[in-house]
PDB file of N, CA and C in Angstrom:
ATOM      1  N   UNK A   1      41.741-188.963  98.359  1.00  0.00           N
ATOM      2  CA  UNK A   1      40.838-188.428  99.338  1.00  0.00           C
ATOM      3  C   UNK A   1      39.930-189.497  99.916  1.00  0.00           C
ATOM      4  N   UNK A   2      38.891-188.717 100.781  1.00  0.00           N
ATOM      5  CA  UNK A   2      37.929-190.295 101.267  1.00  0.00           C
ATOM      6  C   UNK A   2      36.309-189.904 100.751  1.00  0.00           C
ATOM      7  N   UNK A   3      36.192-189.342  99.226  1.00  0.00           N
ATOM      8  CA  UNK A   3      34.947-189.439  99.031  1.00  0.00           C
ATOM      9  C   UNK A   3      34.305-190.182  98.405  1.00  0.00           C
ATOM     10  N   UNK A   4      34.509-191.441  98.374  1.00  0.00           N
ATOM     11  CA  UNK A   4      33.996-192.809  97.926  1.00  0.00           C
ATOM     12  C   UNK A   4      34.238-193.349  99.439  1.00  0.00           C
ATOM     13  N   UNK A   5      34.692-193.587 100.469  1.00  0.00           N
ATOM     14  CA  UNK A   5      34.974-194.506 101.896  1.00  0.00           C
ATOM     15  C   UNK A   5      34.363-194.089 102.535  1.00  0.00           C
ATOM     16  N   UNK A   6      33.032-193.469 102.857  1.00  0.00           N
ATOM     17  CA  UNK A   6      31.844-193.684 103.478  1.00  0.00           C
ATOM     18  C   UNK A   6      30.722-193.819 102.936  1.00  0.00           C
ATOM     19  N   UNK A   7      29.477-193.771 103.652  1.00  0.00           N
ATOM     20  CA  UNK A   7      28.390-193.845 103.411  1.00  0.00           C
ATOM     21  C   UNK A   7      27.338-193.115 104.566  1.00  0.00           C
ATOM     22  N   UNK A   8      27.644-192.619 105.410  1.00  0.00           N
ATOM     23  CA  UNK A   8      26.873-191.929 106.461  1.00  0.00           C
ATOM     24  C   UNK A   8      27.961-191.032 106.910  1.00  0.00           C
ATOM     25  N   UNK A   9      27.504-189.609 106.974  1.00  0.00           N
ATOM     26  CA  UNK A   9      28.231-188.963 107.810  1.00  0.00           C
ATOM     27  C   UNK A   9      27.090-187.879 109.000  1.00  0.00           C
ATOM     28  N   UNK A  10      27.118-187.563 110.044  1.00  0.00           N
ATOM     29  CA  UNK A  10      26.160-187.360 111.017  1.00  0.00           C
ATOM     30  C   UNK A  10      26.895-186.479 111.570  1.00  0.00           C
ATOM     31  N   UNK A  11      26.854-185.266 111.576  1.00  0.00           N
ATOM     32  CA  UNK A  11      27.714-183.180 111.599  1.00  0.00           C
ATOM     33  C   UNK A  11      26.775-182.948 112.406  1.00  0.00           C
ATOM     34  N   UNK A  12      26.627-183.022 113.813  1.00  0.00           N
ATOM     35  CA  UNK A  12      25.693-181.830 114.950  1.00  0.00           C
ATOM     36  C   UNK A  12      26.064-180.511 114.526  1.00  0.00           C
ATOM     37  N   UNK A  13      24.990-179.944 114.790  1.00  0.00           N
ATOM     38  CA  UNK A  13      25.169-178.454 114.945  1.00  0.00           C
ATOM     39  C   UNK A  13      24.163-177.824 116.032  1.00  0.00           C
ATOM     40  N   UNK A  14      24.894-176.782 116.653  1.00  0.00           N
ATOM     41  CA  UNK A  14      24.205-175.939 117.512  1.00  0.00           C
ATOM     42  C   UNK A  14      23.548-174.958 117.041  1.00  0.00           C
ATOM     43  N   UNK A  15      22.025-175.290 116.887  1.00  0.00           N
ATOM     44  CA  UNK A  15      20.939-174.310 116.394  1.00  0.00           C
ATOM     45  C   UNK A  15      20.767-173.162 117.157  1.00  0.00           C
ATOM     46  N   UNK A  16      20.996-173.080 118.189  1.00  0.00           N
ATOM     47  CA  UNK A  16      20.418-172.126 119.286  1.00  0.00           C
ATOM     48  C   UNK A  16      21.533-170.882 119.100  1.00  0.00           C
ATOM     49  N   UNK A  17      22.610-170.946 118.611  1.00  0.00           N
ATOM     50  CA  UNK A  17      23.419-169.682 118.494  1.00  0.00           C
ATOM     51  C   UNK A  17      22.879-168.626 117.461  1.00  0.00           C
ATOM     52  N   UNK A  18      23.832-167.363 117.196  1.00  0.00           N
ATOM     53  CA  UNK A  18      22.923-166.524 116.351  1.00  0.00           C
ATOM     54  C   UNK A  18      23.703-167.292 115.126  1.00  0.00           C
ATOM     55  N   UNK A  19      24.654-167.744 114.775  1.00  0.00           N
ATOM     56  CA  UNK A  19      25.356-168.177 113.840  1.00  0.00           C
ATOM     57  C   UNK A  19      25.948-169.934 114.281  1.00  0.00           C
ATOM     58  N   UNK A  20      24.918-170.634 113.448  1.00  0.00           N
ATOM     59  CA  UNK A  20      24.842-171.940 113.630  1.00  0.00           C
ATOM     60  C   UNK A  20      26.733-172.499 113.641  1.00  0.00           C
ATOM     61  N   UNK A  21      27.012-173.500 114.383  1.00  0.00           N
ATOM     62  CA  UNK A  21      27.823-174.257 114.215  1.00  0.00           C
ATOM     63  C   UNK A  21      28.387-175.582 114.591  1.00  0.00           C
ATOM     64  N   UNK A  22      29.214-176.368 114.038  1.00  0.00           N
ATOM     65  CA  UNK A  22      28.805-177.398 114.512  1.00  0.00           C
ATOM     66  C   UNK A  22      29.138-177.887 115.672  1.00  0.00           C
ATOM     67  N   UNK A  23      28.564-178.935 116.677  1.00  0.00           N
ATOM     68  CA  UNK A  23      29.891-179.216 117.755  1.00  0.00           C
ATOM     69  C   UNK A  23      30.823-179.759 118.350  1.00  0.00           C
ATOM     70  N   UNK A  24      31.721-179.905 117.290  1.00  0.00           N
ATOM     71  CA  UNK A  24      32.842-180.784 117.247  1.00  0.00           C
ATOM     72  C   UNK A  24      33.210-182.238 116.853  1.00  0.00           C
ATOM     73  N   UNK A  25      32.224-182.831 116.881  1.00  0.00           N
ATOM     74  CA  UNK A  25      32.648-184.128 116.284  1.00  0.00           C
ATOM     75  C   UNK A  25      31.167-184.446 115.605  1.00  0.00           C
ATOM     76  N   UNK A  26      31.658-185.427 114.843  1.00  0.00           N
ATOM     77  CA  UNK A  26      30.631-185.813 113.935  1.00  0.00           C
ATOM     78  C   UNK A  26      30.646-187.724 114.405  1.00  0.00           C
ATOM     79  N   UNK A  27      29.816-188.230 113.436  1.00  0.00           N
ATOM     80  CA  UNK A  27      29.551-189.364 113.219  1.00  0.00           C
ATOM     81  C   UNK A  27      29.768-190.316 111.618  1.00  0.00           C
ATOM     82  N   UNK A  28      30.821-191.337 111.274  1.00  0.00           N
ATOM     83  CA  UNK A  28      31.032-190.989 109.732  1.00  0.00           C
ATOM     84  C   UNK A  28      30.782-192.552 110.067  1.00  0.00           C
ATOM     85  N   UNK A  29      30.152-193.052 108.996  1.00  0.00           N
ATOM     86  CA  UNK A  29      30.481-194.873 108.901  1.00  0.00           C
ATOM     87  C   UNK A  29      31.119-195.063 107.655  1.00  0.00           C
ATOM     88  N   UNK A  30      32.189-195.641 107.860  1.00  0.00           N
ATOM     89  CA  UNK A  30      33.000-195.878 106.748  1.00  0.00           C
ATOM     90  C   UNK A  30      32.647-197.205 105.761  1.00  0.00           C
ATOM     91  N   UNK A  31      32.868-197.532 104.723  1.00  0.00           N
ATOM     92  CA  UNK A  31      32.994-198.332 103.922  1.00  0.00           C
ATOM     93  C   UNK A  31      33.220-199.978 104.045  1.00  0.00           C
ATOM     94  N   UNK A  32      34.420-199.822 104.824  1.00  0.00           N
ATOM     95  CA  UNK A  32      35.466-200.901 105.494  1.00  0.00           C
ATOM     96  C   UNK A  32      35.932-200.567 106.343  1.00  0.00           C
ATOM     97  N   UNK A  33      36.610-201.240 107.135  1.00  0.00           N
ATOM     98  CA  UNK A  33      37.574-201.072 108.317  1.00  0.00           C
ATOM     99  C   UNK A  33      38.676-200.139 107.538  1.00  0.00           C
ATOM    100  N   UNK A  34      39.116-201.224 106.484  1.00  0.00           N
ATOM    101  CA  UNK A  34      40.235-200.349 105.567  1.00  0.00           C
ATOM    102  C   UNK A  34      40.237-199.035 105.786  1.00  0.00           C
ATOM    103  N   UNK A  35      39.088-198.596 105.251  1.00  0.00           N
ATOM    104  CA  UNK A  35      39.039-197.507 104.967  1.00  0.00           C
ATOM    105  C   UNK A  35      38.712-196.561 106.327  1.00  0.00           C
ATOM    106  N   UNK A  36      38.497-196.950 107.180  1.00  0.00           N
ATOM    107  CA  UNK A  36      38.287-196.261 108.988  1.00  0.00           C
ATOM    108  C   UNK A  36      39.855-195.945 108.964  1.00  0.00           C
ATOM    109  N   UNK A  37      40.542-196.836 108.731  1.00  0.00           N
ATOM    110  CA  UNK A  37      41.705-196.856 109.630  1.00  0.00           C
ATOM    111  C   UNK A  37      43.022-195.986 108.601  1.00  0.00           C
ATOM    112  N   UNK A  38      42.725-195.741 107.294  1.00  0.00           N
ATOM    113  CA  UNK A  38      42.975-194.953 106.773  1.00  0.00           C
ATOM    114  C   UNK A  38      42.684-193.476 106.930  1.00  0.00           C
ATOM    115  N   UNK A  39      41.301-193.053 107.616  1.00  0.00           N
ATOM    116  CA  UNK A  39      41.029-192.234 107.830  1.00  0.00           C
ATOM    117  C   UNK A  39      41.462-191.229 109.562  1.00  0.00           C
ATOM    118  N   UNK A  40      41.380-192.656 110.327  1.00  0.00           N
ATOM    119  CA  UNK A  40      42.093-192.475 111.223  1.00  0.00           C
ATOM    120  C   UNK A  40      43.891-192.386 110.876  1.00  0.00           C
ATOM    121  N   UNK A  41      44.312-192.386 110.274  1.00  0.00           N
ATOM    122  CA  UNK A  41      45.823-192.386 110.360  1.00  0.00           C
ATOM    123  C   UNK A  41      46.268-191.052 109.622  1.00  0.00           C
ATOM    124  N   UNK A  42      45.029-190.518 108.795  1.00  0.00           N
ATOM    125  CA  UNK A  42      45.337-189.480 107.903  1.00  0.00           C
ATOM    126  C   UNK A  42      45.054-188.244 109.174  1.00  0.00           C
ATOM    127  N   UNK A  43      43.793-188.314 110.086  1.00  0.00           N
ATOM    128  CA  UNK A  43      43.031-187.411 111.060  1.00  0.00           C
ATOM    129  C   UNK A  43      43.463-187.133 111.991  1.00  0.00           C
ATOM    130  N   UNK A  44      44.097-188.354 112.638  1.00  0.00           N
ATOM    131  CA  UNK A  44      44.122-188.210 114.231  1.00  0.00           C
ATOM    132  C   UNK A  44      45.565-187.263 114.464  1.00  0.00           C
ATOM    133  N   UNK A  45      45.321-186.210 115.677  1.00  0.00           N
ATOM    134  CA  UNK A  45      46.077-185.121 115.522  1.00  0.00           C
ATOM    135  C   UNK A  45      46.140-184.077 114.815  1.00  0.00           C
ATOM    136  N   UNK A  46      45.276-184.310 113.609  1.00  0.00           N
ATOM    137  CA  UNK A  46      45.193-183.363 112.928  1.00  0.00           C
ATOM    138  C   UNK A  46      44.674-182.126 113.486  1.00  0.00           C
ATOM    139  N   UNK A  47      45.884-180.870 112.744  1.00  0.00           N
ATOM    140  CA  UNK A  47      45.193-179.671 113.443  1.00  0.00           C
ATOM    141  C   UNK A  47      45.687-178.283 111.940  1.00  0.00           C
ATOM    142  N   UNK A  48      45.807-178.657 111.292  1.00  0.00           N
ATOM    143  CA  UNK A  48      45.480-177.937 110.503  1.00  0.00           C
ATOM    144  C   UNK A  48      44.257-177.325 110.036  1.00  0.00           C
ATOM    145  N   UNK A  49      43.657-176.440 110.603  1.00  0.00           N
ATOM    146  CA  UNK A  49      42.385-176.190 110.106  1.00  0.00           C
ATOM    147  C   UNK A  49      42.340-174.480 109.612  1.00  0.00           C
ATOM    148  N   UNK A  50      41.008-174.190 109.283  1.00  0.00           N
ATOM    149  CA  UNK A  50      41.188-172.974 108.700  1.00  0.00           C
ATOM    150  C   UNK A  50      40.966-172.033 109.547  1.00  0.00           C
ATOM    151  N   UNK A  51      40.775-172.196 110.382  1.00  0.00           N
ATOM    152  CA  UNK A  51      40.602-170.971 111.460  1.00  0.00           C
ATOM    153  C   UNK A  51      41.354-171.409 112.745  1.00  0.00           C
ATOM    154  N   UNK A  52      41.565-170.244 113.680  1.00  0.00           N
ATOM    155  CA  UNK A  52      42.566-170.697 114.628  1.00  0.00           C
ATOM    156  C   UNK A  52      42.259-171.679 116.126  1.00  0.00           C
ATOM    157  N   UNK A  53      42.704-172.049 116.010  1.00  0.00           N
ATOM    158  CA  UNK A  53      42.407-173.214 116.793  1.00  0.00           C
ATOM    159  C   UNK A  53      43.396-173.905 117.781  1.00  0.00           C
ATOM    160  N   UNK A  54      43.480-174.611 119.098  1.00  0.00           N
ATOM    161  CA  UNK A  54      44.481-175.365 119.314  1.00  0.00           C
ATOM    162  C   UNK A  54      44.022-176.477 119.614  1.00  0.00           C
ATOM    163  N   UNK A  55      43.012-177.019 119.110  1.00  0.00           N
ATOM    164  CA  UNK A  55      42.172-178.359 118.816  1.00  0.00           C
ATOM    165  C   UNK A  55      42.830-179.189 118.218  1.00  0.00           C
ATOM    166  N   UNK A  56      43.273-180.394 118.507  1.00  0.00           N
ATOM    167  CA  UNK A  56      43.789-181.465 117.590  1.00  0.00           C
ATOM    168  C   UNK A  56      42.393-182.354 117.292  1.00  0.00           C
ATOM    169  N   UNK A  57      42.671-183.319 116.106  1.00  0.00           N
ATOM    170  CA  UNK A  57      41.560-183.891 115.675  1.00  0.00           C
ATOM    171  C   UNK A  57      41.990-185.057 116.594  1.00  0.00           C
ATOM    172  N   UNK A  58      40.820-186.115 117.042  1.00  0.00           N
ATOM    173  CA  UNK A  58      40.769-187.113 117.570  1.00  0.00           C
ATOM    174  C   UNK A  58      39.603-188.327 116.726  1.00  0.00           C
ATOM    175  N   UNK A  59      40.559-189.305 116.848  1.00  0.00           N
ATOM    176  CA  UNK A  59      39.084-190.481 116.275  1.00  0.00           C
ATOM    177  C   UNK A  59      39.385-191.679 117.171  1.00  0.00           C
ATOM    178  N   UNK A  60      37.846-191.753 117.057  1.00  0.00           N
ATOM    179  CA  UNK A  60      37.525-192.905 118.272  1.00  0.00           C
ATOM    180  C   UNK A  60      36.560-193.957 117.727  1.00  0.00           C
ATOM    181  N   UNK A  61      36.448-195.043 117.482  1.00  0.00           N
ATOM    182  CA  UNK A  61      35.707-196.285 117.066  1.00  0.00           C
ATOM    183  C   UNK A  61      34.542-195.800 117.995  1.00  0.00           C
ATOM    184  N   UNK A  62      33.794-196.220 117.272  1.00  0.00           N
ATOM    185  CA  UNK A  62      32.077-196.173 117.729  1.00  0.00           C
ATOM    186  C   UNK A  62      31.184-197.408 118.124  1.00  0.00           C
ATOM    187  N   UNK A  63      30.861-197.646 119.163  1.00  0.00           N
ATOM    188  CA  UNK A  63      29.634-199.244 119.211  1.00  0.00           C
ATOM    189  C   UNK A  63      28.955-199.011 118.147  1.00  0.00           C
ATOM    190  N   UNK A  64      28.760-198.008 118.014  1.00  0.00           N
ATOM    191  CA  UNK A  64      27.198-198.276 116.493  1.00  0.00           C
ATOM    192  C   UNK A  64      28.586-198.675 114.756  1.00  0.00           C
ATOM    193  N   UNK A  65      28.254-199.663 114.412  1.00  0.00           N
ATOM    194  CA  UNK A  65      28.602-200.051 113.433  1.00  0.00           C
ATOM    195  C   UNK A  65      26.905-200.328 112.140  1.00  0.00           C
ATOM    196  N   UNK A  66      27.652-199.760 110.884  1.00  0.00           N
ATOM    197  CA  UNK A  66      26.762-200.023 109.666  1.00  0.00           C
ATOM    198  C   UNK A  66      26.375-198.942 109.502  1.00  0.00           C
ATOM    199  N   UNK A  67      25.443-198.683 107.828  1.00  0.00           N
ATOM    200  CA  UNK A  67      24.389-197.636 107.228  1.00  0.00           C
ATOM    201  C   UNK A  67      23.518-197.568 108.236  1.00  0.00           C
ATOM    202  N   UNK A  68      23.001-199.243 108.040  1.00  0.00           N
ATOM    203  CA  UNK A  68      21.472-199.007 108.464  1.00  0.00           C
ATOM    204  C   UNK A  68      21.371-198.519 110.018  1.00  0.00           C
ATOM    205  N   UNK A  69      22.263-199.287 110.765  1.00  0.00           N
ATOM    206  CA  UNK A  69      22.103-199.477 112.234  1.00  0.00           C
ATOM    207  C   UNK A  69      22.428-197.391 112.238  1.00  0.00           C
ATOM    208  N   UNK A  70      23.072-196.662 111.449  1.00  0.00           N
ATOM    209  CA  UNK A  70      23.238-195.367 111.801  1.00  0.00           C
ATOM    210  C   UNK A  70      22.047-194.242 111.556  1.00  0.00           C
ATOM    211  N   UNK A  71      21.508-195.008 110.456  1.00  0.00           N
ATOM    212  CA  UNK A  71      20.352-194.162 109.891  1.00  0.00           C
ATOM    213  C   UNK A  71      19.084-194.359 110.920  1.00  0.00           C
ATOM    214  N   UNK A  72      19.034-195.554 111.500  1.00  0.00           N
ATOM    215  CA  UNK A  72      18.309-196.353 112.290  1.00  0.00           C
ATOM    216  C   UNK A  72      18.498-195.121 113.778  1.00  0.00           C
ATOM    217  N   UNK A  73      19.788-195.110 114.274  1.00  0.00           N
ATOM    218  CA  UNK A  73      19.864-194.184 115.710  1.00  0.00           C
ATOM    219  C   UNK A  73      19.337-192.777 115.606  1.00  0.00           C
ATOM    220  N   UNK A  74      19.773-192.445 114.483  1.00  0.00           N
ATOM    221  CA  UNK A  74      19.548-190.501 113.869  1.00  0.00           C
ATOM    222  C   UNK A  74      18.780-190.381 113.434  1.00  0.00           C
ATOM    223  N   UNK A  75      17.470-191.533 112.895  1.00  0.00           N
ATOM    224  CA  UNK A  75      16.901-190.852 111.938  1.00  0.00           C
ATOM    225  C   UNK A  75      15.905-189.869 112.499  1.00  0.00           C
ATOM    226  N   UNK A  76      15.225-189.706 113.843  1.00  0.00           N
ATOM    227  CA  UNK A  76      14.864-188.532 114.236  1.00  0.00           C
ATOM    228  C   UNK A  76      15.411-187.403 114.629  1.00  0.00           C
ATOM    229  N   UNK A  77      16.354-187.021 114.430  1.00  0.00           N
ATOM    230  CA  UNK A  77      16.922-185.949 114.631  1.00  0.00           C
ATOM    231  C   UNK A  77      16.494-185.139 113.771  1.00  0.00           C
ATOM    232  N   UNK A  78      16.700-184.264 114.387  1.00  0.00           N
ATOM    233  CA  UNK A  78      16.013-182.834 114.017  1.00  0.00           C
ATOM    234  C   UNK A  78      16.615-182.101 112.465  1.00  0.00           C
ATOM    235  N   UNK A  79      17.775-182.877 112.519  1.00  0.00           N
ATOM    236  CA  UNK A  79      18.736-182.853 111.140  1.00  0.00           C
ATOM    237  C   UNK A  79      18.696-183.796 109.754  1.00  0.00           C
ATOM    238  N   UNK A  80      18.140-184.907 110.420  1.00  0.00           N
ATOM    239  CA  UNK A  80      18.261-185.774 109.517  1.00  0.00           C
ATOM    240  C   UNK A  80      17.023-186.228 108.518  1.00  0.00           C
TER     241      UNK A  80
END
């Protein structure tokens, strides 16, 4: 699995509904590249999910690289 290959993960959610959820993509900083590109190869396309859907998963490299530099962009959010 990949629960040792990150260290930040950053899940929006839409507060304003009557039943919170999230919206669609998140923010994860991985470990290593290694381990990005593992995650990307396991994700991308992915559409197995638990509810019905015709969403495929997509991953996309991010300019913001690191912990700090992530904790650093989010840390005011209303979530974090």
């Amino acid at each position: 699995g990949f629960k040792h290959a990150y260290d930040f993960v950053y899940l929006l959610f839409d507060l304003n509904r009557t039943r919170p959820t999230n919206v669609g993509y998140a923010f994860i900083n991985f470990i290593s590249s290694s381990e990005a590109e593992r995650f990307k190869k396991h994700f991308e396309g992915w559409a197995n999910w638990r509810f019905s859907s015709e969403k495929k998963g997509a991953v996309v490299w991010g300019d913001l690289q690191g912990l700090h530099a992530n904790i650093e962009k989010h840390r005011n959010s209303a979530i974090m």
